[in-house]
N, C-alpha and C. Protein backbone atom coordinates (compact mmCIF):
# COMPACT_ATOMS: atom_id res chain seq x y z
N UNK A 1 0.80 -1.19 0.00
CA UNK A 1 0.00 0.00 0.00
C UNK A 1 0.85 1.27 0.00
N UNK A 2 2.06 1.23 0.38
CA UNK A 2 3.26 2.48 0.42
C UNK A 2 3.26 3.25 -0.94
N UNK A 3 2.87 1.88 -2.10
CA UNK A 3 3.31 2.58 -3.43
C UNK A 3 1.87 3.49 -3.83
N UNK A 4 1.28 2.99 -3.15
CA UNK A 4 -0.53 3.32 -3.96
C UNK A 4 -0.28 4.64 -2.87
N UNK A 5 -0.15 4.94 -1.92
CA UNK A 5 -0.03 6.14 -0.95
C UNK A 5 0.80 7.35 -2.01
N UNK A 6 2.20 6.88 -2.13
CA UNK A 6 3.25 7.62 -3.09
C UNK A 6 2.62 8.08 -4.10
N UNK A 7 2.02 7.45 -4.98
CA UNK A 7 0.72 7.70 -6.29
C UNK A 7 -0.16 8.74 -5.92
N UNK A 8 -0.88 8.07 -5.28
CA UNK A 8 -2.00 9.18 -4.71
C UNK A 8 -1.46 10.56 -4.23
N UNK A 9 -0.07 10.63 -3.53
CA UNK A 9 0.57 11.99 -2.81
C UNK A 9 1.06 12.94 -4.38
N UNK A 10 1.27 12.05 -4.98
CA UNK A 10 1.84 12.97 -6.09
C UNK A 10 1.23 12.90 -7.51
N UNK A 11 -0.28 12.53 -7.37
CA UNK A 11 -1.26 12.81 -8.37
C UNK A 11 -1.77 14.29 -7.45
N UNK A 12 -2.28 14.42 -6.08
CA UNK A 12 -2.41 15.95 -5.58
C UNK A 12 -1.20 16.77 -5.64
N UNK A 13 -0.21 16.67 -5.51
CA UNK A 13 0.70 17.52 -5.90
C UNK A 13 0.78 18.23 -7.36
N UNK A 14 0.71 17.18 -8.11
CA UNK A 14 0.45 17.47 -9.52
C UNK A 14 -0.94 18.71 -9.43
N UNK A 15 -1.78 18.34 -9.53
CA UNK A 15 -3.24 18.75 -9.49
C UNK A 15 -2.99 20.39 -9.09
N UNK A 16 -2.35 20.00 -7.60
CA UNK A 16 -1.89 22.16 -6.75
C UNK A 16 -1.35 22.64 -7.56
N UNK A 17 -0.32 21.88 -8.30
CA UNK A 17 0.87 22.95 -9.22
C UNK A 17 -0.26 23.14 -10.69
N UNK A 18 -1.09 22.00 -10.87
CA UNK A 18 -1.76 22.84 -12.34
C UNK A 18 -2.73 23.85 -11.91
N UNK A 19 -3.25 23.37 -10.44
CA UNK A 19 -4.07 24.93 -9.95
C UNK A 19 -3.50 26.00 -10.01
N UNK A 20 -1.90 26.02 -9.29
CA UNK A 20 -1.29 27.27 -9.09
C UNK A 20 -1.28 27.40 -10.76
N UNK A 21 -0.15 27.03 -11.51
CA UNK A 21 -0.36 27.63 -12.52
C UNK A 21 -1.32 28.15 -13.48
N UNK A 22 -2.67 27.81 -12.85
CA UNK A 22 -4.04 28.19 -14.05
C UNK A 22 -4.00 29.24 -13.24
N UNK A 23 -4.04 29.74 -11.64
CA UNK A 23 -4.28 31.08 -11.41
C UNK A 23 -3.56 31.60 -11.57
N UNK A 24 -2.33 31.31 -11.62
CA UNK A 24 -0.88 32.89 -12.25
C UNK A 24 -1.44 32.78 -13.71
N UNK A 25 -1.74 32.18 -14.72
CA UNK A 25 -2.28 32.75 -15.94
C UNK A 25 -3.19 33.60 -16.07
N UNK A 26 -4.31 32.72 -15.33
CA UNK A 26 -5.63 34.05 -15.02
C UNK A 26 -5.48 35.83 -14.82
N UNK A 27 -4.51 35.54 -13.30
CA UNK A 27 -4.20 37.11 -13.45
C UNK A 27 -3.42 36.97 -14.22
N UNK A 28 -2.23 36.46 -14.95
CA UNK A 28 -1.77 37.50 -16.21
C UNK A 28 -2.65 38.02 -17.24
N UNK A 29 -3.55 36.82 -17.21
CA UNK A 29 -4.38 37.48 -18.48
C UNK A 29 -4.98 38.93 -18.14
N UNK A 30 -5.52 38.99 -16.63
CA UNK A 30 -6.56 40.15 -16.14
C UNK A 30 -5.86 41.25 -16.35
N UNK A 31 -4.45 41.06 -15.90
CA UNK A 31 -3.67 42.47 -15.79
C UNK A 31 -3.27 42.42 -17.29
N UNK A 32 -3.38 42.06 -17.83
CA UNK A 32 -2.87 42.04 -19.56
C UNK A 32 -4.09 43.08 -19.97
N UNK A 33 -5.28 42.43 -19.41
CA UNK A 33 -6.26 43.14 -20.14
C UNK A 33 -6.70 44.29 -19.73
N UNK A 34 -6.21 44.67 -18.44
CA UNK A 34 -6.14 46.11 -17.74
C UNK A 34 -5.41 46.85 -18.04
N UNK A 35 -4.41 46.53 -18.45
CA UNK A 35 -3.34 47.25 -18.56
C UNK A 35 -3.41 47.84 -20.24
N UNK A 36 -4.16 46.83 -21.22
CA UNK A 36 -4.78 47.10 -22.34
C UNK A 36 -5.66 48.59 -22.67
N UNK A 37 -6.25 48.16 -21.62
CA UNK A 37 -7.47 48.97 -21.59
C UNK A 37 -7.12 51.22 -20.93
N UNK A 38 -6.33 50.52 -20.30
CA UNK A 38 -5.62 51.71 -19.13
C UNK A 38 -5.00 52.52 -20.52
N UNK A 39 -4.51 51.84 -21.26
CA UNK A 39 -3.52 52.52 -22.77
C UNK A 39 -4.36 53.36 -23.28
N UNK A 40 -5.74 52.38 -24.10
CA UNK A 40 -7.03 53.48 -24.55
C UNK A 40 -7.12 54.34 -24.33
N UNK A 41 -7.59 54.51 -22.61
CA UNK A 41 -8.01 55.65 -21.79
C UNK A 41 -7.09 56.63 -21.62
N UNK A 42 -5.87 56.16 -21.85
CA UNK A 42 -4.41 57.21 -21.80
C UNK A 42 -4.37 58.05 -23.19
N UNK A 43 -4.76 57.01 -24.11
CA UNK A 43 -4.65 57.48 -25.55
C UNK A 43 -5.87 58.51 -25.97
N UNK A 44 -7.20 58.16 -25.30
CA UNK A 44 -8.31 59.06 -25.60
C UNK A 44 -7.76 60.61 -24.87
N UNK A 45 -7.38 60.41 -23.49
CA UNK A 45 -7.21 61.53 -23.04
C UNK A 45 -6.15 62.67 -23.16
N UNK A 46 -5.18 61.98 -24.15
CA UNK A 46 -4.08 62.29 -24.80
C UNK A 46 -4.38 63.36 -26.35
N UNK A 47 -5.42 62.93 -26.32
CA UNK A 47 -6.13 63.39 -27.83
C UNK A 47 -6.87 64.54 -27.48
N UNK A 48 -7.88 64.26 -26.09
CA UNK A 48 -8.44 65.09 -26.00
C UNK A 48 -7.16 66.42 -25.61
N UNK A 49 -6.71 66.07 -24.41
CA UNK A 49 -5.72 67.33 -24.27
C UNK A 49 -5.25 67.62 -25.51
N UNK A 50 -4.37 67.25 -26.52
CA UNK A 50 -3.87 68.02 -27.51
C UNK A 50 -5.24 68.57 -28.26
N UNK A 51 -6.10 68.31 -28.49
CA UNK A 51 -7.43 69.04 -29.09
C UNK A 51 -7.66 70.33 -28.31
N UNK A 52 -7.72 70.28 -27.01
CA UNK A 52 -7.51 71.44 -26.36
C UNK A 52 -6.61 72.36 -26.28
N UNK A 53 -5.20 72.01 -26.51
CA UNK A 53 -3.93 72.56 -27.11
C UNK A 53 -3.79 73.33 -27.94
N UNK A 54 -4.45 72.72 -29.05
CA UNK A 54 -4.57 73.01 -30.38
C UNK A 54 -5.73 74.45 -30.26
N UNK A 55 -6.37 74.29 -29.94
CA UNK A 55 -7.76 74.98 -29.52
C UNK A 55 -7.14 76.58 -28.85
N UNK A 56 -6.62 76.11 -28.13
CA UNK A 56 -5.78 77.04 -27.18
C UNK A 56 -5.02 78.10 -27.97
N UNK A 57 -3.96 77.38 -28.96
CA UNK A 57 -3.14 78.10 -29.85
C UNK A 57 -4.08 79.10 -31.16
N UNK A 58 -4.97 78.43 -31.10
CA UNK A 58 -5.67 78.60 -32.20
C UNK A 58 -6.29 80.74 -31.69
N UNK A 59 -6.96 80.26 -30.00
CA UNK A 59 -7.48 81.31 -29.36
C UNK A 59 -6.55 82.09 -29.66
N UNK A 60 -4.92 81.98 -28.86
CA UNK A 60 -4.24 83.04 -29.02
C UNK A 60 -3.46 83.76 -30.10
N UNK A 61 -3.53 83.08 -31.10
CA UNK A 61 -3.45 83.19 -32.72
C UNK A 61 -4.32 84.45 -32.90
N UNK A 62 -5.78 84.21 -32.57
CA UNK A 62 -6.67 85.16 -33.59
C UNK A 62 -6.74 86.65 -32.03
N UNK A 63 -6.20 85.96 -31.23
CA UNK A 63 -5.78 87.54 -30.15
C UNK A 63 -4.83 88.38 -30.72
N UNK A 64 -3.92 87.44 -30.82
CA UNK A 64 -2.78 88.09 -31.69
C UNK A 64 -2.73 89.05 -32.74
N UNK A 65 -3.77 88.27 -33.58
CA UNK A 65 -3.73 89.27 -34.86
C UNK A 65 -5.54 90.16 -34.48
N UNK A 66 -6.01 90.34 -33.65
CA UNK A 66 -6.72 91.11 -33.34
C UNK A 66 -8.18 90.43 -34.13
N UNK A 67 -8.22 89.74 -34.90
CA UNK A 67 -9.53 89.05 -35.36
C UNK A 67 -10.57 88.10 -34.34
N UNK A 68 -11.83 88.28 -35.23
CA UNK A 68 -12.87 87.67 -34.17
C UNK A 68 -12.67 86.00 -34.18
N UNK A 69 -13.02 85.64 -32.88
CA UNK A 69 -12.69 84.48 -32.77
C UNK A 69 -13.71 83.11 -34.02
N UNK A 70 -13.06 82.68 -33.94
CA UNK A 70 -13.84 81.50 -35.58
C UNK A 70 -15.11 80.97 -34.83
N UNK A 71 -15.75 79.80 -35.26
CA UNK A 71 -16.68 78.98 -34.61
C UNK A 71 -16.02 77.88 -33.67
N UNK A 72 -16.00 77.35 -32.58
CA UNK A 72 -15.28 76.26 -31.79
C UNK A 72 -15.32 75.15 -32.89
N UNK A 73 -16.34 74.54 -33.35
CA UNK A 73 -16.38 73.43 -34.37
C UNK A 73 -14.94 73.75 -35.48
N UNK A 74 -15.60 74.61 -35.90
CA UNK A 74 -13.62 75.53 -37.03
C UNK A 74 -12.72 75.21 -36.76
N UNK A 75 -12.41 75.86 -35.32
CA UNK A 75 -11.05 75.70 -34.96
C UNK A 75 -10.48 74.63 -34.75
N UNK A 76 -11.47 73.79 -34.18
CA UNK A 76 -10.81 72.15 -34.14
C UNK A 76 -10.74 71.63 -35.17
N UNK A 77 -10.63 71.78 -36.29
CA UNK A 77 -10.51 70.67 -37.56
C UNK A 77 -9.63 71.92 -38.33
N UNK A 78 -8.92 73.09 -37.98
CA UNK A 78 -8.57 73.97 -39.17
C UNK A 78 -6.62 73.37 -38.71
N UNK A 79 -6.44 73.71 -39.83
CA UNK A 79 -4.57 73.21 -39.72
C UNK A 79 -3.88 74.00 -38.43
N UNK A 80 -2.88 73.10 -38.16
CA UNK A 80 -2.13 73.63 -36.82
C UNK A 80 -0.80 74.69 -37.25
N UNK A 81 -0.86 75.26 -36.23
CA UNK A 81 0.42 76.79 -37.14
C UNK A 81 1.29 76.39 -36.14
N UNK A 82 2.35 76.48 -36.23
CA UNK A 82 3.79 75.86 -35.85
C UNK A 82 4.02 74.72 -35.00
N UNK A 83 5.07 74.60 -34.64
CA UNK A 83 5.40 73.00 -34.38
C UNK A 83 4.68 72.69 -32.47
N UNK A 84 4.30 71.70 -32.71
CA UNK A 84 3.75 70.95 -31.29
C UNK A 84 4.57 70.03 -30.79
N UNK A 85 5.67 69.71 -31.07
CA UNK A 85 6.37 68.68 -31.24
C UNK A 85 7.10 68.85 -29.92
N UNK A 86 7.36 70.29 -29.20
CA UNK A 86 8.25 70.67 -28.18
C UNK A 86 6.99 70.65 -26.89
N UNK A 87 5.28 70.53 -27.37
CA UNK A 87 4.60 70.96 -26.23
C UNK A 87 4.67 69.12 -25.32
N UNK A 88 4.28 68.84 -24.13
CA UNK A 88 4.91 68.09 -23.04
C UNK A 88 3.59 67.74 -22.52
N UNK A 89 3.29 66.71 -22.59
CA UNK A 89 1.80 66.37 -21.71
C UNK A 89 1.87 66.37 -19.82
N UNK A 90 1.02 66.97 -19.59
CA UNK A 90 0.78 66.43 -18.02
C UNK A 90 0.60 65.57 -17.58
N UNK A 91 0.08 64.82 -18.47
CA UNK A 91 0.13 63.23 -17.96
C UNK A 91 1.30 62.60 -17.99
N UNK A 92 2.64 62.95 -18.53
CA UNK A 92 3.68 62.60 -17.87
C UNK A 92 4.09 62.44 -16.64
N UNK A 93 3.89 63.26 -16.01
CA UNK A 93 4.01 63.66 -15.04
C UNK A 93 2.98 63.20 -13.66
N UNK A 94 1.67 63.28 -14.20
CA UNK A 94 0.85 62.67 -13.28
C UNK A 94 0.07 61.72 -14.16
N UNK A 95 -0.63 60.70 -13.48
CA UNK A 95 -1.76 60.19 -14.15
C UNK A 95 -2.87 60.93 -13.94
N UNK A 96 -3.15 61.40 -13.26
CA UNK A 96 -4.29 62.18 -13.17
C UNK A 96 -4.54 64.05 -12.85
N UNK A 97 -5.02 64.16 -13.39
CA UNK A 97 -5.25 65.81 -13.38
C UNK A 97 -6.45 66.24 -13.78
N UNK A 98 -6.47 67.02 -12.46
CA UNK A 98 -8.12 67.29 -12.17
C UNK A 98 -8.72 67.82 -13.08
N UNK A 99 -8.11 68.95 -14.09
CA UNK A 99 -8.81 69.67 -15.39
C UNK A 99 -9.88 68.64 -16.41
N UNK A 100 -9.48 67.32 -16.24
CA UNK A 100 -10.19 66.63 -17.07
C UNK A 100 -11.19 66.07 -16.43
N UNK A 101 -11.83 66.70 -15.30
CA UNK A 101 -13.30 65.88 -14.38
C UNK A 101 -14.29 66.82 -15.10
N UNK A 102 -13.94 67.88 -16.27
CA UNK A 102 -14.90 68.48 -16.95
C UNK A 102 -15.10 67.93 -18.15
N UNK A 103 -14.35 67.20 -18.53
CA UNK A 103 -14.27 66.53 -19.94
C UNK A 103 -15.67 66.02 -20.10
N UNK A 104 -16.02 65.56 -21.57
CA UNK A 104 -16.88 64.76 -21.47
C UNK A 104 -16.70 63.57 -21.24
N UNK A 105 -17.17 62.24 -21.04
CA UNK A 105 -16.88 60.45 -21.23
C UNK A 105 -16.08 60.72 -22.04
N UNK A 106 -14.60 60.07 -21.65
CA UNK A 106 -13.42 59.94 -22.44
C UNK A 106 -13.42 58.21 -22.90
N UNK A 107 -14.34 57.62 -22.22
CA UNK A 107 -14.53 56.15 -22.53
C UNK A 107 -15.21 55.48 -24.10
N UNK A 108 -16.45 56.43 -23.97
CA UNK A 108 -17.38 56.94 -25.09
C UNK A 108 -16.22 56.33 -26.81
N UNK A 109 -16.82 56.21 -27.67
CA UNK A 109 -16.35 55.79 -29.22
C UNK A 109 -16.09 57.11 -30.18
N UNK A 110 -16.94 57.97 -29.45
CA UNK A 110 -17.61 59.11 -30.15
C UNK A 110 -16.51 60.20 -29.59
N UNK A 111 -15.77 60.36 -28.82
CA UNK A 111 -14.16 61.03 -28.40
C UNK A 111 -13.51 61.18 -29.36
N UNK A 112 -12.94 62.22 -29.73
CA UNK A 112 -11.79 62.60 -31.37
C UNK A 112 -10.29 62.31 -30.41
């Protein structure tokens, strides 16, 4: 009966280690797919700030040259006047910043 004991001890052994390993996959998968998802939401809100950027430059553009301001719809779709390439997101810096609790649903499909 020693050998049938030995069998039996290391058919459950077996069994824990394929448990453990199905739950370290599980969460990899979860955090795979969080971490997926976290990108989107980085990327929507990334868009939105530079839309606001853009928006921004656009305001102090037509201050500049003393003209009335365009339609908001206009200004967001009209070409960008010099380089953006040097402007620096805040979200570098933080993940979160309060200016965007006015945003609309950044989750939404319908976000530029």
């Amino acid at each position: 009966m020693g050998a049938l004991d030995e069998l039996h001890q290391s058919q459950e052994a077996e069994l824990e280690a394929s448990a453990t390993q199905q739950r370290a996959l599980n969460a990899r998968l979860l955090t795979s797919a969080c971490l997926l998802y976290l990108k989107r939401v980085y990327k929507k809100v990334w868009l939105k700030e530079f839309c606001l950027v853009k928006q921004g430059l656009y305001k102090l553009e037509s201050k500049e040259k003393g003209s009335s301001l365009k339609d908001p719809e206009t200004i967001l779709h009209s070409p960008v006047v010099g380089s953006l390439t040097t402007l620096r997101s805040p979200l570098a810096d933080s993940f979160f910043n309060p200016s965007f609790s006015l945003l609309p649903d950044l989750i939404s499909s319908n976000t530029p």
